[in-house]
Protein backbone atom coordinates (compact mmCIF):
# COMPACT_ATOMS: atom_id res chain seq x y z
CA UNK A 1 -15.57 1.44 -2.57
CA UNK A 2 -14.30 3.23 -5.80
CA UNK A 3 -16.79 2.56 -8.64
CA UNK A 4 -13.84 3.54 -11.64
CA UNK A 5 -11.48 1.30 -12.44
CA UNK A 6 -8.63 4.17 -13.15
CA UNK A 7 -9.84 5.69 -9.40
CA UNK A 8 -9.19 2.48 -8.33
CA UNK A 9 -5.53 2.21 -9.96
CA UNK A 10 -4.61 5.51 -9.16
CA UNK A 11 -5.41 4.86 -4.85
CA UNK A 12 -4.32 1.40 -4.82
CA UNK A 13 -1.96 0.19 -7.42
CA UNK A 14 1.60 -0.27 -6.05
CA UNK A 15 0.66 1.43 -2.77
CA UNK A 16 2.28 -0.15 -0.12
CA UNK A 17 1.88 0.41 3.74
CA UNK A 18 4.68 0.36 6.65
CA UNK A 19 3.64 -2.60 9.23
CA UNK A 20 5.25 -0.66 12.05
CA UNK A 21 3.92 3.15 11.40
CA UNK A 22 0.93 2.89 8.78
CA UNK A 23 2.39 4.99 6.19
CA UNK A 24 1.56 4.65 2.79
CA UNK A 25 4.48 4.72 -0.04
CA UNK A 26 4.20 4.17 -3.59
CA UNK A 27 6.98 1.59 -5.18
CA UNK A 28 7.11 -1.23 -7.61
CA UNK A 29 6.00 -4.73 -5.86
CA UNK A 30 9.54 -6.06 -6.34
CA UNK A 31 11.14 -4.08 -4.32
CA UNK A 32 8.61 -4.13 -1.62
CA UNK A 33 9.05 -8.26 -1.79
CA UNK A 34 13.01 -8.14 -1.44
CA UNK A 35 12.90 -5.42 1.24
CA UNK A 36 14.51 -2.58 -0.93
CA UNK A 37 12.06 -0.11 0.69
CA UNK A 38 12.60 1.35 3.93
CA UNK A 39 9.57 3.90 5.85
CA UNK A 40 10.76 7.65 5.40
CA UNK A 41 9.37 8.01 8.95
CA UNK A 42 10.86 4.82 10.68
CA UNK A 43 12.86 3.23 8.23
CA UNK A 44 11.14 -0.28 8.99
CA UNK A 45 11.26 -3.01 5.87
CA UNK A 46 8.15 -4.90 6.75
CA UNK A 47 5.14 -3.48 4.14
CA UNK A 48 2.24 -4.93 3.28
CA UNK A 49 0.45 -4.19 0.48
CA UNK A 50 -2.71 -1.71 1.05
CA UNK A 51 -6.13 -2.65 1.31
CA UNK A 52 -9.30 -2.20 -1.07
CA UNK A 53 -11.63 -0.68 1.65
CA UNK A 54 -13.93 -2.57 3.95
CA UNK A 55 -17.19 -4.13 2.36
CA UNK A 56 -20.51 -2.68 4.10
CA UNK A 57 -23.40 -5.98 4.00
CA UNK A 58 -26.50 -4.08 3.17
């Protein structure tokens, strides 16, 4: 969990991750909606956008 709002912009802010390999690649939502982005590794157009980080219960 990143406790700075700019950490957390910088990680996770237009980050988007490949549904087939798990790579991460930075783009503007738009084109990750219309499937403008292809993978550099397996040129897939499914991405989802990345995750926060898991939540520990204490």
């Amino acid at each position: 969990m990143v406790k700075f709002p700019e950490a957390s912009q910088r990680l996770f802010r237009n980050v988007f991750v490949c549904r087939r390999c798990k790579t991460k690649q930075r783009a503007s939502p738009q084109k990750a909606l219309k499937r403008l982005l292809t993978c550099k590794k397996c040129g897939c157009r499914a991405f989802r956008a990345m995750r926060k980080g898991k939540k520990v219960a204490k």
